[in-house]
PDB file of N, CA and C in Angstrom:
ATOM      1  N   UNK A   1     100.139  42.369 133.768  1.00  0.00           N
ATOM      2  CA  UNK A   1     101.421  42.578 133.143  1.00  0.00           C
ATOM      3  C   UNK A   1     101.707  41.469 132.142  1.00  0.00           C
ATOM      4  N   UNK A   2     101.530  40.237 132.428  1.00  0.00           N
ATOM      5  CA  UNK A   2     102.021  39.050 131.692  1.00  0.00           C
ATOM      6  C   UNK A   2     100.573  39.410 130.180  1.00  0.00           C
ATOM      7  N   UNK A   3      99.208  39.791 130.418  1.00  0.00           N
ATOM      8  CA  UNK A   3      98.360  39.609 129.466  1.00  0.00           C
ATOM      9  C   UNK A   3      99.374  40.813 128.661  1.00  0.00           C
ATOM     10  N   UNK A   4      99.720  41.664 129.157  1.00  0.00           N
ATOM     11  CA  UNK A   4     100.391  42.791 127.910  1.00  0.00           C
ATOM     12  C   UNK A   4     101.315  42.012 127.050  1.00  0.00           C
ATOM     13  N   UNK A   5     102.089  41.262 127.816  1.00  0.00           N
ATOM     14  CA  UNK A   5     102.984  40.853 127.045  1.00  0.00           C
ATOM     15  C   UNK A   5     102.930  39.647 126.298  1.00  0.00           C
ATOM     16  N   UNK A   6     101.668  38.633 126.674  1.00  0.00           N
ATOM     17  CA  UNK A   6     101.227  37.607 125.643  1.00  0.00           C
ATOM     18  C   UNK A   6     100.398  38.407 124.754  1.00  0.00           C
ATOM     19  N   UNK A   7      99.705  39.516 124.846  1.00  0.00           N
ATOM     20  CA  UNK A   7      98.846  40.281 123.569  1.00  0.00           C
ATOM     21  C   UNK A   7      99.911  41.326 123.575  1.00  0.00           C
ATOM     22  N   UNK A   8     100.723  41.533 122.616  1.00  0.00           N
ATOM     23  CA  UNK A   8     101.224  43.016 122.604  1.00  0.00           C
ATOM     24  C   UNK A   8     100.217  43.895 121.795  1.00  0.00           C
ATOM     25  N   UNK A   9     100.142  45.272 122.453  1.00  0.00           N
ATOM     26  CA  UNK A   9      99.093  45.888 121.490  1.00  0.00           C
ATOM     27  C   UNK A   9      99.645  46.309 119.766  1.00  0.00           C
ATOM     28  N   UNK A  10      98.596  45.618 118.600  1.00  0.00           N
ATOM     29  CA  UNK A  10      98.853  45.750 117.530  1.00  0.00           C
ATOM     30  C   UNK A  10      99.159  47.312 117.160  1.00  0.00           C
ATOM     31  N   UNK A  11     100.298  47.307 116.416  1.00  0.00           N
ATOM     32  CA  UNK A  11     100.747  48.417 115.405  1.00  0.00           C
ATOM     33  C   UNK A  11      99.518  49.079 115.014  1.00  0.00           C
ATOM     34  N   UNK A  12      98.920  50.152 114.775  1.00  0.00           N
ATOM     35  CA  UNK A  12      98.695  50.991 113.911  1.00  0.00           C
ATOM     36  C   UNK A  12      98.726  50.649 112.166  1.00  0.00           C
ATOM     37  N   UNK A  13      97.680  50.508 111.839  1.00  0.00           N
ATOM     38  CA  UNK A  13      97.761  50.620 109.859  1.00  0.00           C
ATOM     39  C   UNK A  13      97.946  52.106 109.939  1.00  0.00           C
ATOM     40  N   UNK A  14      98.858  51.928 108.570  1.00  0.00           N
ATOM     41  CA  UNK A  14      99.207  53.423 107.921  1.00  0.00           C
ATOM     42  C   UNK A  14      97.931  53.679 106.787  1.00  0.00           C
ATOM     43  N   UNK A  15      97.389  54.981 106.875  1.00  0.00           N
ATOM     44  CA  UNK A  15      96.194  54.969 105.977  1.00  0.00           C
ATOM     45  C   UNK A  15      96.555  54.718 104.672  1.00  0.00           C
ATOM     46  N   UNK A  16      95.668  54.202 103.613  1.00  0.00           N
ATOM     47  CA  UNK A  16      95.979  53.789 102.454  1.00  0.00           C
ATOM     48  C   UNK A  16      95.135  54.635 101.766  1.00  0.00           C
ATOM     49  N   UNK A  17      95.493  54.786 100.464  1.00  0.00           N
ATOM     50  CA  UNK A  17      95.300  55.982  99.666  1.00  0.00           C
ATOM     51  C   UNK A  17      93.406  55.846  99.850  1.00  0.00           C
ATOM     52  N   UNK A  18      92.678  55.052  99.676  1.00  0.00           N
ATOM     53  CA  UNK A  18      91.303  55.004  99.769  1.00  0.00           C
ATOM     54  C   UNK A  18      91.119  55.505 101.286  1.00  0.00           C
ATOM     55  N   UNK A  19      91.260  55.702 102.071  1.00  0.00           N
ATOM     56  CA  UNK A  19      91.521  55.983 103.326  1.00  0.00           C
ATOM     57  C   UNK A  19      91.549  57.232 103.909  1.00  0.00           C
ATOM     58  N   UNK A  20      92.084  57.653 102.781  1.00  0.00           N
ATOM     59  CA  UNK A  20      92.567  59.105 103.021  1.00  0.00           C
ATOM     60  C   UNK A  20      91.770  59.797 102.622  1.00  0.00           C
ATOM     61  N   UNK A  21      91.359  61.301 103.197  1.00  0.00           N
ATOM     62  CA  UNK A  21      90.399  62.282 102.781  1.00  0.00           C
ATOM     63  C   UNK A  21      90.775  63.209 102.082  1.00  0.00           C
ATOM     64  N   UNK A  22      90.429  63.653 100.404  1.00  0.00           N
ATOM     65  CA  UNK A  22      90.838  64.432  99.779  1.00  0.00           C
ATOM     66  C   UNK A  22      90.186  65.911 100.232  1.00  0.00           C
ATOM     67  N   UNK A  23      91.478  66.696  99.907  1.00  0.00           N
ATOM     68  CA  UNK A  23      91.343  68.468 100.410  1.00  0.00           C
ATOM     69  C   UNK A  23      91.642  68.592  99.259  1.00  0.00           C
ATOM     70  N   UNK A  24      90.507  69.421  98.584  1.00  0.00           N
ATOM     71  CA  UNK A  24      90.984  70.644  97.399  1.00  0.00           C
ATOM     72  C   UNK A  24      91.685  71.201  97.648  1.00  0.00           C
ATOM     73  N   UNK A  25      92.192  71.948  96.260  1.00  0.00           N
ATOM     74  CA  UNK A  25      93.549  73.012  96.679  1.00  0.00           C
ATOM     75  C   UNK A  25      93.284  74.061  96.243  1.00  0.00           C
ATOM     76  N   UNK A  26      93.886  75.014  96.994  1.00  0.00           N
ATOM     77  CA  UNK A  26      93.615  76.369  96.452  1.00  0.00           C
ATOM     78  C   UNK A  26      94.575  77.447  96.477  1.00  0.00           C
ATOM     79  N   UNK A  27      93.898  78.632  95.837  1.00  0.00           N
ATOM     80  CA  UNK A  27      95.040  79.291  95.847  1.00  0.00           C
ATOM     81  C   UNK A  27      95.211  80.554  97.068  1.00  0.00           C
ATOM     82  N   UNK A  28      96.301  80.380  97.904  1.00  0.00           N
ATOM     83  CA  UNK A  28      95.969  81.132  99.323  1.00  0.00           C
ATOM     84  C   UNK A  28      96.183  82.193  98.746  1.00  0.00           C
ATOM     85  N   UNK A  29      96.867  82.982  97.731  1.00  0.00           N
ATOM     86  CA  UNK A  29      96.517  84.453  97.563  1.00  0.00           C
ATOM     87  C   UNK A  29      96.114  84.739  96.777  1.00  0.00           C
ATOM     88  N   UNK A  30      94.716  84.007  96.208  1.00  0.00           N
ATOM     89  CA  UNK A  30      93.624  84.347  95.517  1.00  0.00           C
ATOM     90  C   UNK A  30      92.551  85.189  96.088  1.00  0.00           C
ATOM     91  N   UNK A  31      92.141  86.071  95.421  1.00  0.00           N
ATOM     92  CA  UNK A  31      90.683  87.143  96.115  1.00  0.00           C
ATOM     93  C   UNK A  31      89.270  86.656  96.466  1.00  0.00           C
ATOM     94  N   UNK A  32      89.192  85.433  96.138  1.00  0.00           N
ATOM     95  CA  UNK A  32      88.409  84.159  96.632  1.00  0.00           C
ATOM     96  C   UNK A  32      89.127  83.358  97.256  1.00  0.00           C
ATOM     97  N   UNK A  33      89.071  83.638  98.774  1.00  0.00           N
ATOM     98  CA  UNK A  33      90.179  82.181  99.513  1.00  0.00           C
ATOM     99  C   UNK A  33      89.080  81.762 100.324  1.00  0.00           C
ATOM    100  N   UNK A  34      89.121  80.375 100.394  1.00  0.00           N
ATOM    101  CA  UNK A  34      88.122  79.949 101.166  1.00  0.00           C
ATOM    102  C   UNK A  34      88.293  79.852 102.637  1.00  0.00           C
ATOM    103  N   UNK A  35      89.220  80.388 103.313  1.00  0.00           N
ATOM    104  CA  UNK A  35      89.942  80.266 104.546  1.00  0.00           C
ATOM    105  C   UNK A  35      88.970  82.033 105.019  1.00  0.00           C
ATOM    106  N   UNK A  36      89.465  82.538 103.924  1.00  0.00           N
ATOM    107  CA  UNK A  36      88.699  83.808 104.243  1.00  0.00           C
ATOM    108  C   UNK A  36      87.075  84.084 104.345  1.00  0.00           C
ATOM    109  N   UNK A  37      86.764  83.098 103.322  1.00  0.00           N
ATOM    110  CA  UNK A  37      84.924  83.395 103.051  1.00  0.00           C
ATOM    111  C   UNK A  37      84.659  82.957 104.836  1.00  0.00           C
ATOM    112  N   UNK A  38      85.216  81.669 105.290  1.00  0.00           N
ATOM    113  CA  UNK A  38      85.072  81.310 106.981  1.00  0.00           C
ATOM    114  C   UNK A  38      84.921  81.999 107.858  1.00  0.00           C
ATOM    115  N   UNK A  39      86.238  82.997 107.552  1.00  0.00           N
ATOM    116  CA  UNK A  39      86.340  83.894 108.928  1.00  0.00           C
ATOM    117  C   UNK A  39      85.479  85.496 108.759  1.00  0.00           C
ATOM    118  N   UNK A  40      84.872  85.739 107.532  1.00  0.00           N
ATOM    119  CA  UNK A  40      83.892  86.774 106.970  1.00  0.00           C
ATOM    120  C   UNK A  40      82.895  86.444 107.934  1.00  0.00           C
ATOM    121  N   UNK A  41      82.602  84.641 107.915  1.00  0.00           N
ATOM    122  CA  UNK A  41      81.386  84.355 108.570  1.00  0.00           C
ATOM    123  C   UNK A  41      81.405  84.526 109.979  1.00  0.00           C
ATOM    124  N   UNK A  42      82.462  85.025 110.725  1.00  0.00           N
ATOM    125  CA  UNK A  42      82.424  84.782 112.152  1.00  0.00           C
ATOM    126  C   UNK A  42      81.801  86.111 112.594  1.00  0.00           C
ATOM    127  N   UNK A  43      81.717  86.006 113.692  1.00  0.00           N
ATOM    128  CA  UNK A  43      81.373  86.975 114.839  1.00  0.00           C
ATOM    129  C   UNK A  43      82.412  88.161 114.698  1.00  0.00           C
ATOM    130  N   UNK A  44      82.819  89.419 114.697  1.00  0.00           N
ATOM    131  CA  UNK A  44      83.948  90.158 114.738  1.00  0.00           C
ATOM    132  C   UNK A  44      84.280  90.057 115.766  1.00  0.00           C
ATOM    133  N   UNK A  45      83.691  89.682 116.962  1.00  0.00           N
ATOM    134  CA  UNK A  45      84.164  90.426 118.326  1.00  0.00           C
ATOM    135  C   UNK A  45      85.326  88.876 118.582  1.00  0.00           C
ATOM    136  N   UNK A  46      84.881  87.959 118.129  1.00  0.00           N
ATOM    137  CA  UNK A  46      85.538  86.793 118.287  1.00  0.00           C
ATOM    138  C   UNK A  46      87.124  86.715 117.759  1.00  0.00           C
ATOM    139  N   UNK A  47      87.033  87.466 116.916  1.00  0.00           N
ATOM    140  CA  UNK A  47      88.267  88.161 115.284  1.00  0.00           C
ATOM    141  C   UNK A  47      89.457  89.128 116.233  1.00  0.00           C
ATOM    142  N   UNK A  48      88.642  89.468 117.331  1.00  0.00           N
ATOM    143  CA  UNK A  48      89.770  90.795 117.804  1.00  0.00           C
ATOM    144  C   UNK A  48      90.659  90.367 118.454  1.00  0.00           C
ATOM    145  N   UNK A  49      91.457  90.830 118.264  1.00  0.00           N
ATOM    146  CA  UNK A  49      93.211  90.446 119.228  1.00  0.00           C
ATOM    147  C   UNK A  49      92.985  91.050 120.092  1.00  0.00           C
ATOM    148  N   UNK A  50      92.788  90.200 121.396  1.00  0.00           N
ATOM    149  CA  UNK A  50      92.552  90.581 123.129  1.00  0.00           C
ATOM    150  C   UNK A  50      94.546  90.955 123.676  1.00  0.00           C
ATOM    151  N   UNK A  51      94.628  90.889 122.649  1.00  0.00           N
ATOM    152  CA  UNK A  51      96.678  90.710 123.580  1.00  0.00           C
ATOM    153  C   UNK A  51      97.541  91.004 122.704  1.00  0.00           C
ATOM    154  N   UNK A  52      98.768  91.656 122.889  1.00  0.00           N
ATOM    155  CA  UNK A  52      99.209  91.988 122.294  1.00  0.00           C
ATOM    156  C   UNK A  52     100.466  90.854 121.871  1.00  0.00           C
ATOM    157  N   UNK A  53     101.144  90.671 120.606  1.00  0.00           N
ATOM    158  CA  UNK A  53     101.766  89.577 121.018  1.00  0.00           C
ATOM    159  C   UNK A  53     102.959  90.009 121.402  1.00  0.00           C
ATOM    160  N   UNK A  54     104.050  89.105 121.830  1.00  0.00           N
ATOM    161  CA  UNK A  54     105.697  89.545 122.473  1.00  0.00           C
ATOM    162  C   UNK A  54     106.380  89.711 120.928  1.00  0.00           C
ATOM    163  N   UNK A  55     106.122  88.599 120.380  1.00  0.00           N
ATOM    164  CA  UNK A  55     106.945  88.673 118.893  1.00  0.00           C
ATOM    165  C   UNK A  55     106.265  89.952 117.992  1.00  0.00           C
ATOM    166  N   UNK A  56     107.135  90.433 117.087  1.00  0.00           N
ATOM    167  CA  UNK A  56     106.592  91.028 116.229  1.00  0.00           C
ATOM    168  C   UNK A  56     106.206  90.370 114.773  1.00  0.00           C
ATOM    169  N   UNK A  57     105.365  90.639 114.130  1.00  0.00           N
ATOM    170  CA  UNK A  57     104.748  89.497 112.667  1.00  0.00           C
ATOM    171  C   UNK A  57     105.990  89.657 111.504  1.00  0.00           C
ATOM    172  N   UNK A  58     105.385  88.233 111.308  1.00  0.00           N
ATOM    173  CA  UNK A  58     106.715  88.269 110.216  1.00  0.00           C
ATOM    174  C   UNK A  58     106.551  89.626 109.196  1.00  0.00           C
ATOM    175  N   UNK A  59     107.580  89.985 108.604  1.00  0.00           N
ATOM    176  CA  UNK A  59     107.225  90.603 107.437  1.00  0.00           C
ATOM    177  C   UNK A  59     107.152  90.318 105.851  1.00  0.00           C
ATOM    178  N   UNK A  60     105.984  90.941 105.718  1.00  0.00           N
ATOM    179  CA  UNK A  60     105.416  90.287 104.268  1.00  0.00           C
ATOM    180  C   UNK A  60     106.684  90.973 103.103  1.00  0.00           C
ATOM    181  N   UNK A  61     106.670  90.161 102.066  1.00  0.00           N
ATOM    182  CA  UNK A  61     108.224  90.880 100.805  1.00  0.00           C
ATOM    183  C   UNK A  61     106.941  91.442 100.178  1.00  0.00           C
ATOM    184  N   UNK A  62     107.508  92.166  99.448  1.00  0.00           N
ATOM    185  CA  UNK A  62     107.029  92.517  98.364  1.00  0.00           C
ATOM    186  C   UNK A  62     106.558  91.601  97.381  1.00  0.00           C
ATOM    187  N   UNK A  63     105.916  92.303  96.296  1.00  0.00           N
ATOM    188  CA  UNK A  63     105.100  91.518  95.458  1.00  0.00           C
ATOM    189  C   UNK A  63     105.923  90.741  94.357  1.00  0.00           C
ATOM    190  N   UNK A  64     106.856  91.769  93.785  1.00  0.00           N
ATOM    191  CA  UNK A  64     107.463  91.030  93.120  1.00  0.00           C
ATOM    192  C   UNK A  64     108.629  89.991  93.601  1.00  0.00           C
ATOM    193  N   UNK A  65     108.782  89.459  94.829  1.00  0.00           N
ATOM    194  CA  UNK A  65     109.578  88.253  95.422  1.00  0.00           C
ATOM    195  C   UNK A  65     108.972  87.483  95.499  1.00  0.00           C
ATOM    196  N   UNK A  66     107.535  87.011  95.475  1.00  0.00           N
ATOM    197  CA  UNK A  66     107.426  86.120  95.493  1.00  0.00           C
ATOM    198  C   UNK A  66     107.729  85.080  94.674  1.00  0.00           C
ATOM    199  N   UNK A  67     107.218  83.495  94.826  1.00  0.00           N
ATOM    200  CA  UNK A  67     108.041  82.414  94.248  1.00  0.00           C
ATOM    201  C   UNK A  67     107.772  82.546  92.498  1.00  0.00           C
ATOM    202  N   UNK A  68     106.894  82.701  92.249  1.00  0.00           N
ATOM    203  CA  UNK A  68     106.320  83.176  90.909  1.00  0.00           C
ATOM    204  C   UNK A  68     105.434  84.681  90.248  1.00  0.00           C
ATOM    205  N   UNK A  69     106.174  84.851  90.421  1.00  0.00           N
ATOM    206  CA  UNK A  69     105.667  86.575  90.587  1.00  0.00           C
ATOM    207  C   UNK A  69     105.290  87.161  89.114  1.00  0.00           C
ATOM    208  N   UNK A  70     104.478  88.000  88.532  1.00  0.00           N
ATOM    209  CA  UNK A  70     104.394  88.518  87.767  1.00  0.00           C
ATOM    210  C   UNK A  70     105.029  89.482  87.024  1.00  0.00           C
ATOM    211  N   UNK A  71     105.413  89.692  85.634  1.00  0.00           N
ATOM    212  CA  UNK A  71     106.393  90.261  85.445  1.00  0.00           C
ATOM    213  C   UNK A  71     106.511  91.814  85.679  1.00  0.00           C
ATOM    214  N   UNK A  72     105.391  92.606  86.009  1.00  0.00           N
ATOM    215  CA  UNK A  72     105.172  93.981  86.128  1.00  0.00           C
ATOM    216  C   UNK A  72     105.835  94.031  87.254  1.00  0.00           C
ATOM    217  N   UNK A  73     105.333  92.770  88.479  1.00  0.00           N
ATOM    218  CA  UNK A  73     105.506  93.117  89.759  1.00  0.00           C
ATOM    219  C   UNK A  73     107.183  93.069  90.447  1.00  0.00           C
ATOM    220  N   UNK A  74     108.011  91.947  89.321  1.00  0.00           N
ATOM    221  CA  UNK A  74     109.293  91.801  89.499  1.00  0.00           C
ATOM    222  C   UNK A  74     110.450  92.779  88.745  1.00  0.00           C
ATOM    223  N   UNK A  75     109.769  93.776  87.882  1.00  0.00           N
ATOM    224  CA  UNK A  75     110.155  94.842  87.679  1.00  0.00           C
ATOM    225  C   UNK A  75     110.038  95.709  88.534  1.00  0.00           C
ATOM    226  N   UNK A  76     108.732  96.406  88.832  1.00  0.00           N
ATOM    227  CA  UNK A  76     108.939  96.848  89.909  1.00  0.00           C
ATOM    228  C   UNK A  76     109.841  96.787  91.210  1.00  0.00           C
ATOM    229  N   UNK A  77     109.878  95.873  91.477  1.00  0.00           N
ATOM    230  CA  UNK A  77     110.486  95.089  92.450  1.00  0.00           C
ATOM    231  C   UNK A  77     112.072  95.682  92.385  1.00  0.00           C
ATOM    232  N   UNK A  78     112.877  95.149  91.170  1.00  0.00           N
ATOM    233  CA  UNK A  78     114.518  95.861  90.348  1.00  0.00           C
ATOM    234  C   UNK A  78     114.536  96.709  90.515  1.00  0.00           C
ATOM    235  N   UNK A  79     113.192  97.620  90.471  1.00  0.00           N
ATOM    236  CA  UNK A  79     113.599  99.238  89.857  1.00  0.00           C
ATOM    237  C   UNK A  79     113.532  99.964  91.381  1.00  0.00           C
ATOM    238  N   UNK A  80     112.747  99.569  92.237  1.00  0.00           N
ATOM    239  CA  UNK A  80     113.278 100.444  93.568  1.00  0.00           C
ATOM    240  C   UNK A  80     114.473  99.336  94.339  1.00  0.00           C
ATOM    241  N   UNK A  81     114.938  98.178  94.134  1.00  0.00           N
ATOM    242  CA  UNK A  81     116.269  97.829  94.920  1.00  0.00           C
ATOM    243  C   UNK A  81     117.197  98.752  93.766  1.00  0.00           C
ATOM    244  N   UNK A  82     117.325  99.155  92.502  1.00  0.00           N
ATOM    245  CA  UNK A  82     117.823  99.487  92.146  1.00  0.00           C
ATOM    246  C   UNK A  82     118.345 101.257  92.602  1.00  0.00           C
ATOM    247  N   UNK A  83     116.978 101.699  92.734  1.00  0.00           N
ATOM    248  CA  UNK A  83     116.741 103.263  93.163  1.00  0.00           C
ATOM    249  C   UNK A  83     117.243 103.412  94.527  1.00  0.00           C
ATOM    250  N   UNK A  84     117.117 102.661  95.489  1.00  0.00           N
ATOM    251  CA  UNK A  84     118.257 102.226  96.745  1.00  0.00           C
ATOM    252  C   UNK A  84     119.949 102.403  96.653  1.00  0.00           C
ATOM    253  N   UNK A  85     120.088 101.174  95.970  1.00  0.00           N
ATOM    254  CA  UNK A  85     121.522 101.035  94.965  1.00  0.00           C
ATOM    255  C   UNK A  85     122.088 102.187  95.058  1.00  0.00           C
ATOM    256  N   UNK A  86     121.609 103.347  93.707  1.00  0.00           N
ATOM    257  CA  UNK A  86     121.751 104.211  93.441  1.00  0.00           C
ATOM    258  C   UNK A  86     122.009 105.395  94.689  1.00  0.00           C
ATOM    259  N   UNK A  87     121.055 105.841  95.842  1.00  0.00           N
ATOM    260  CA  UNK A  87     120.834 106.348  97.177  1.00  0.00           C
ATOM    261  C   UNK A  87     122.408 105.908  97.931  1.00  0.00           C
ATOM    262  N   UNK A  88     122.748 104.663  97.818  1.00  0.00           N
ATOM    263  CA  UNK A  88     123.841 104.187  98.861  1.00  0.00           C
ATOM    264  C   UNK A  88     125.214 104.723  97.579  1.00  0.00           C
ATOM    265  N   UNK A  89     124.952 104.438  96.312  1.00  0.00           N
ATOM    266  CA  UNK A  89     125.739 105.141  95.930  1.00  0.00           C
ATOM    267  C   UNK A  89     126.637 106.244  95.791  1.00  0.00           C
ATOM    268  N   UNK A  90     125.543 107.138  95.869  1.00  0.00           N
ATOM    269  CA  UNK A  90     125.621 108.794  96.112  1.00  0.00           C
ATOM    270  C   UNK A  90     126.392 109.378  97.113  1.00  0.00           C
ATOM    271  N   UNK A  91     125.527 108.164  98.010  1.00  0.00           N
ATOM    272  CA  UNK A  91     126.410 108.519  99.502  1.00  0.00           C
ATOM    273  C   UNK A  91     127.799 108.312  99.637  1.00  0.00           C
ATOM    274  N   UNK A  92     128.205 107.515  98.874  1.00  0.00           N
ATOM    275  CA  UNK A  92     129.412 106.713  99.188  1.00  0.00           C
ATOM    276  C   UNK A  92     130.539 107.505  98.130  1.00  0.00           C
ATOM    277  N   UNK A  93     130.111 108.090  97.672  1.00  0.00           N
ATOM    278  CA  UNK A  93     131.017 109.572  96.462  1.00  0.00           C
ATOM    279  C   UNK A  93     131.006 110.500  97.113  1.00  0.00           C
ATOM    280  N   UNK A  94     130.345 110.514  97.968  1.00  0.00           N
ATOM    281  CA  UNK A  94     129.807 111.931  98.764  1.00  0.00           C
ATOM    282  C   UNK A  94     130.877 111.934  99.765  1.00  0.00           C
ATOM    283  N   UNK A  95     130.836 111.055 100.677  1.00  0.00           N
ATOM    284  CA  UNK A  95     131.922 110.272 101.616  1.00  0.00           C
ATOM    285  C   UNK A  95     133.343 110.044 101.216  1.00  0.00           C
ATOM    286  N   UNK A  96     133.324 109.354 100.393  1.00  0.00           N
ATOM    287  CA  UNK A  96     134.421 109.489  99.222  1.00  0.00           C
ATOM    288  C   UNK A  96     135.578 110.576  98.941  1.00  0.00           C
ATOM    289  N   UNK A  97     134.753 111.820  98.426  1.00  0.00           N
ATOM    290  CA  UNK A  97     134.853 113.120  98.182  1.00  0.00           C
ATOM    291  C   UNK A  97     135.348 114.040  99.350  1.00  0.00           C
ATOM    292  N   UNK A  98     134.779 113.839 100.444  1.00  0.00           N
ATOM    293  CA  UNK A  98     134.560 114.152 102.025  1.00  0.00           C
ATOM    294  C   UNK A  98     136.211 114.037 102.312  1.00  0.00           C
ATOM    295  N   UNK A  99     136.296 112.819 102.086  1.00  0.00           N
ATOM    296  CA  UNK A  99     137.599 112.440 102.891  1.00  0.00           C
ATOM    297  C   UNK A  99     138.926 112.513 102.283  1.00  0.00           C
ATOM    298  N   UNK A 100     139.022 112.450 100.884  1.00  0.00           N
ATOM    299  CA  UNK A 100     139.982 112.742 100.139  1.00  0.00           C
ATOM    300  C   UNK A 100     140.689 113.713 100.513  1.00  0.00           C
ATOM    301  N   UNK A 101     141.879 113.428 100.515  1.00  0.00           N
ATOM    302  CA  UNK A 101     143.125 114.582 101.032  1.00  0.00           C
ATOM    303  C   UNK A 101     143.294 115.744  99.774  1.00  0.00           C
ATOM    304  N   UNK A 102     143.815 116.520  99.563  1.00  0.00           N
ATOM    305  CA  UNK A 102     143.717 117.382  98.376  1.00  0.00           C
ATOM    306  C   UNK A 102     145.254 117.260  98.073  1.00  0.00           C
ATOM    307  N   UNK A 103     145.195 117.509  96.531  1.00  0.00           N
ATOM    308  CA  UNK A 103     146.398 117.320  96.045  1.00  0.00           C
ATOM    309  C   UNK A 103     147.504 118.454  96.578  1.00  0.00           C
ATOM    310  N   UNK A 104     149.007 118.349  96.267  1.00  0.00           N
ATOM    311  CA  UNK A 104     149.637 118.886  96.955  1.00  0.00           C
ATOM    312  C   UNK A 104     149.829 120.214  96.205  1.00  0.00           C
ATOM    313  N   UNK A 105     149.521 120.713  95.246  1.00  0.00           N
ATOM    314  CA  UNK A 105     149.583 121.817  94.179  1.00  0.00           C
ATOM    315  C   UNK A 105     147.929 122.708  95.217  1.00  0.00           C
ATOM    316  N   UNK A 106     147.446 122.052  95.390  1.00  0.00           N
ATOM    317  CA  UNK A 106     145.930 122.691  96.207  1.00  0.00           C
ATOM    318  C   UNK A 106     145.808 122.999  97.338  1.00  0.00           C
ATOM    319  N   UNK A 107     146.736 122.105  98.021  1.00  0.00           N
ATOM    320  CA  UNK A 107     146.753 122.138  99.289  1.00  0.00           C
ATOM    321  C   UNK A 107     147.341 123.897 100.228  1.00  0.00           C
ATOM    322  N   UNK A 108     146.744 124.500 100.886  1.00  0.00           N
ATOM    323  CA  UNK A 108     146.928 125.855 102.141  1.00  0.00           C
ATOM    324  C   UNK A 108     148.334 125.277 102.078  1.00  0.00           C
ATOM    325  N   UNK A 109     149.312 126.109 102.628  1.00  0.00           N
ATOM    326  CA  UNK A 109     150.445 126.000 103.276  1.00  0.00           C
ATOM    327  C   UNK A 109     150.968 127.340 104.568  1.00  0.00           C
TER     328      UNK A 109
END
């Protein structure tokens, strides 16, 4: 007990930039990913989901949300939230229309 406390054990160095191991970068949703060429190389049987999971997977957005997206794909993207839009619209005139009382010149008596 007393040697711990006449030697305290030295701190840890923080790695210094020479120290450190450089990782290329890449692009993860490139059609060359190198994460992928890896798992091409494996065994399939190793690849298979033995279990099902409790959570369900996130869900992927669409193409045109992503952080930098292409401009075809972020059009796309407008033109069916838009075509939605439009769908909830319809409905809501429809509903609208539905419920409206009728004027009193129209109205059964």
């Amino acid at each position: 007990m007393q040697g711990q406390l006449l030697n305290p054990p030295m701190a840890k160095a923080k790695p210094r930039p020479q120290d450190t191991v450089e990782q290329p970068f890449y692009n993860l949703w490139a059609k060359d990913n190198p994460v992928e060429r890896l798992l091409a190389s494996q065994d399939p049987f190793l690849l298979e989901q033995t279990k099902k999971k409790g959570v369900p997977a996130v869900e992927v957005t669409p193409l045109g949300a992503f952080y930098n997206p292409s401009f075809e794909d972020h059009q796309t993207l407008l033109w069916e939230a838009h075509e939605v839009e439009l769908l909830w619209q319809k409905k809501a005139e429809k509903l609208q229309l539905q419920l409206t009382l009728p004027l009193i010149e129209q109205a059964t008596t």
